[in-house]
Protein backbone atom coordinates (compact mmCIF):
# COMPACT_ATOMS: atom_id res chain seq x y z
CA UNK A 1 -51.72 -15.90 12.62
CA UNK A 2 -52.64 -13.59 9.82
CA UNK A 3 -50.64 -11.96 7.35
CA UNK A 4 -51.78 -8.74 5.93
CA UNK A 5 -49.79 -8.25 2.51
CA UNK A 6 -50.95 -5.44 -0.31
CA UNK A 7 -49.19 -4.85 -3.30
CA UNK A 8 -49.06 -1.96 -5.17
CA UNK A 9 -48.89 -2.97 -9.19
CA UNK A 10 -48.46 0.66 -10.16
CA UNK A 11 -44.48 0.59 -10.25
CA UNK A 12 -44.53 -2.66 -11.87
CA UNK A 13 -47.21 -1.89 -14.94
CA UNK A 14 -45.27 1.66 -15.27
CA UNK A 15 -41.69 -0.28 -15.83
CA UNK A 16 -43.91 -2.82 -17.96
CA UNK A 17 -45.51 -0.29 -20.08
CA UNK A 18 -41.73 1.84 -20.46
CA UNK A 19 -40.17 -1.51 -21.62
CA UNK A 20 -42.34 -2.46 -23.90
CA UNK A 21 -42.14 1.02 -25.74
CA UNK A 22 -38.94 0.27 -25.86
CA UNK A 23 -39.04 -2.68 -27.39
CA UNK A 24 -41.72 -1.66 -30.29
CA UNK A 25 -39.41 1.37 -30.40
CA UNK A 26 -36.40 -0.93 -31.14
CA UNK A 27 -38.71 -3.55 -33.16
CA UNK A 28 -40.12 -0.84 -35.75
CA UNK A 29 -36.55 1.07 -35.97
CA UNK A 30 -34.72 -2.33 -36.77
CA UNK A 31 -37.35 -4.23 -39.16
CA UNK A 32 -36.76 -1.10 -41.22
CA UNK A 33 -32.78 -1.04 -41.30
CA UNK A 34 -33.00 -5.17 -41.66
CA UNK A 35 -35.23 -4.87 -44.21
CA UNK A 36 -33.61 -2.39 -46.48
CA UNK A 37 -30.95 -4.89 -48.56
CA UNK A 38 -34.14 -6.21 -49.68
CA UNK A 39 -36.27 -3.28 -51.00
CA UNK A 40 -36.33 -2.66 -54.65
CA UNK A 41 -34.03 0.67 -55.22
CA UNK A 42 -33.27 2.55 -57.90
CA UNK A 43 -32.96 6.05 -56.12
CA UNK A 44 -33.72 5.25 -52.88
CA UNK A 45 -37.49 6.43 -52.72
CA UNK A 46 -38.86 3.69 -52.04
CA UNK A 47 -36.09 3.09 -49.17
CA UNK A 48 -36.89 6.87 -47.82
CA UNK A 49 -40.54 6.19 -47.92
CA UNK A 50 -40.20 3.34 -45.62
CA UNK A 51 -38.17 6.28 -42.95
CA UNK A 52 -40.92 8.87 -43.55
CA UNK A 53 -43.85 7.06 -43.27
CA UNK A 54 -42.93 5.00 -39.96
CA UNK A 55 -43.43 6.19 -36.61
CA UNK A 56 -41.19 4.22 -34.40
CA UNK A 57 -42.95 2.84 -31.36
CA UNK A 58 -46.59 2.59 -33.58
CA UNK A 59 -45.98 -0.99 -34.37
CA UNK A 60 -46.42 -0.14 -37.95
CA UNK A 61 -44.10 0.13 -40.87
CA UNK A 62 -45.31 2.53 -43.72
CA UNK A 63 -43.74 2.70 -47.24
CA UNK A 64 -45.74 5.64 -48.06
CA UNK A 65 -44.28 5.93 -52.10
CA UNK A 66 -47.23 6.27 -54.64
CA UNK A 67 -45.45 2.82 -56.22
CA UNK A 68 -45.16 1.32 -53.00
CA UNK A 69 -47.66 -1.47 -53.51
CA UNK A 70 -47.27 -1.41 -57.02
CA UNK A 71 -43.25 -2.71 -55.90
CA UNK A 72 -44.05 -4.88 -53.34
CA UNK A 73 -46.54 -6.58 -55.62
CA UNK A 74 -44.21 -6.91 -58.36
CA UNK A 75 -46.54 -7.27 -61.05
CA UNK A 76 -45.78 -5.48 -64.43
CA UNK A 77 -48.32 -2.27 -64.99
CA UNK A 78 -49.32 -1.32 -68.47
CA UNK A 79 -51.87 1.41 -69.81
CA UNK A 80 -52.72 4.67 -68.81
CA UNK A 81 -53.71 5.37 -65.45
CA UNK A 82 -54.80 3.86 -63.98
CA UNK A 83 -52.76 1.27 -65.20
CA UNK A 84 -53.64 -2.72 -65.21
CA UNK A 85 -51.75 -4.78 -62.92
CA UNK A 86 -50.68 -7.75 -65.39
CA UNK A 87 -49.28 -11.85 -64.49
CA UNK A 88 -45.55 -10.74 -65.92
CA UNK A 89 -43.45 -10.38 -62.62
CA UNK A 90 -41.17 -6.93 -62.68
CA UNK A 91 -37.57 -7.47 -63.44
CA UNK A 92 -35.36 -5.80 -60.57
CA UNK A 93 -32.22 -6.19 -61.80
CA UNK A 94 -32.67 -3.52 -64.35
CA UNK A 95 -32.16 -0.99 -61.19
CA UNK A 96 -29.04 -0.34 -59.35
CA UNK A 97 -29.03 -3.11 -57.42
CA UNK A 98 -26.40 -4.16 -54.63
CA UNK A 99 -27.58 -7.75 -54.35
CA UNK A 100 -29.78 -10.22 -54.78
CA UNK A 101 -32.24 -9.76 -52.09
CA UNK A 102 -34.10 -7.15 -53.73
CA UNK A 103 -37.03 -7.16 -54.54
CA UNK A 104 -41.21 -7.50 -54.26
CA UNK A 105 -42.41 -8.73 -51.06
CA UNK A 106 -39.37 -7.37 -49.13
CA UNK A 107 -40.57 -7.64 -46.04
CA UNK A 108 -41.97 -11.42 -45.86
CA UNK A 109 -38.32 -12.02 -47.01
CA UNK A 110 -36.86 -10.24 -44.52
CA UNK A 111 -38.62 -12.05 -41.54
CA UNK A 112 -37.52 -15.45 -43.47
CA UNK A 113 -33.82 -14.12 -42.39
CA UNK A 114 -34.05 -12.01 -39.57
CA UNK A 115 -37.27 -13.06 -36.88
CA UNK A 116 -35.06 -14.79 -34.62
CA UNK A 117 -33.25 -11.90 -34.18
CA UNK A 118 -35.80 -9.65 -33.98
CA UNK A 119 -37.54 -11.91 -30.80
CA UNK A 120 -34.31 -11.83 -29.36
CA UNK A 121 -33.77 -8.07 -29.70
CA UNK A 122 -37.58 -7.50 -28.08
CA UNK A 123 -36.60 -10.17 -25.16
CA UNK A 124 -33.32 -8.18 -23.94
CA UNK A 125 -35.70 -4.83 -24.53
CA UNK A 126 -38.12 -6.31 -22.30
CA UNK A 127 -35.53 -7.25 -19.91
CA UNK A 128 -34.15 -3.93 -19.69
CA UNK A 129 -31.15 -4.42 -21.47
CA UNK A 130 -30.86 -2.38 -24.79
């Protein structure tokens, strides 16, 4: 007895590949609206930056502000430019601040709280169910 069976992995890669834009579509759109509460923000700049600089779906988030770095370091500057990053850590509660969380290194905070969720959000995604 022989059994002839061929399998076509074309509809299967193409329902991969839509899923998992998807999910890096969801992923990149929710790291930066988790993330925000703990961004420094005084305007919202720094906030905006993080909107205009990421392309959902790229897999990368971009906080494009000139102070950016400068923030998420959260080192005192001094000088003229260009100005000399110092040991003194900036105080954020000078700004208009809503709570605590905010912040340098906003984003390595933000995973602290919200990576669990973030796996589970990519999981239903790659299920098909966002």
């Amino acid at each position: 007895m022989q059994i002839d069976v061929q399998f076509d992995g074309g509809e299967l890669l193409r329902r991969f590949e839509q899923r998992r834009n998807t999910a890096q579509v969801w992923l990149d759109s929710e790291i930066l609206r988790s993330t925000e509460p703990f961004v420094p923000m005084d305007q919202g700049d720094l906030i905006g930056s993080g909107v205009r600089g990421t392309v959902p779906g790229s897999g990368l988030i971009v906080y494009n502000s000139p102070h950016a770095h400068y923030h998420y370091v959260g080192l005192v500057r001094v000088g003229r430019a260009p100005k000399k990053l110092t040991n003194r850590k900036m105080n954020y509660s000078q700004l208009h601040q809503a709570g605590q969380e905010r912040g340098s290194a906003w984003f390595d905070r933000s995973k602290k709280v919200n990576l669990a969720a973030w796996i589970a959000g990519v999981e239903r995604a790659m299920k098909g169910k966002l």
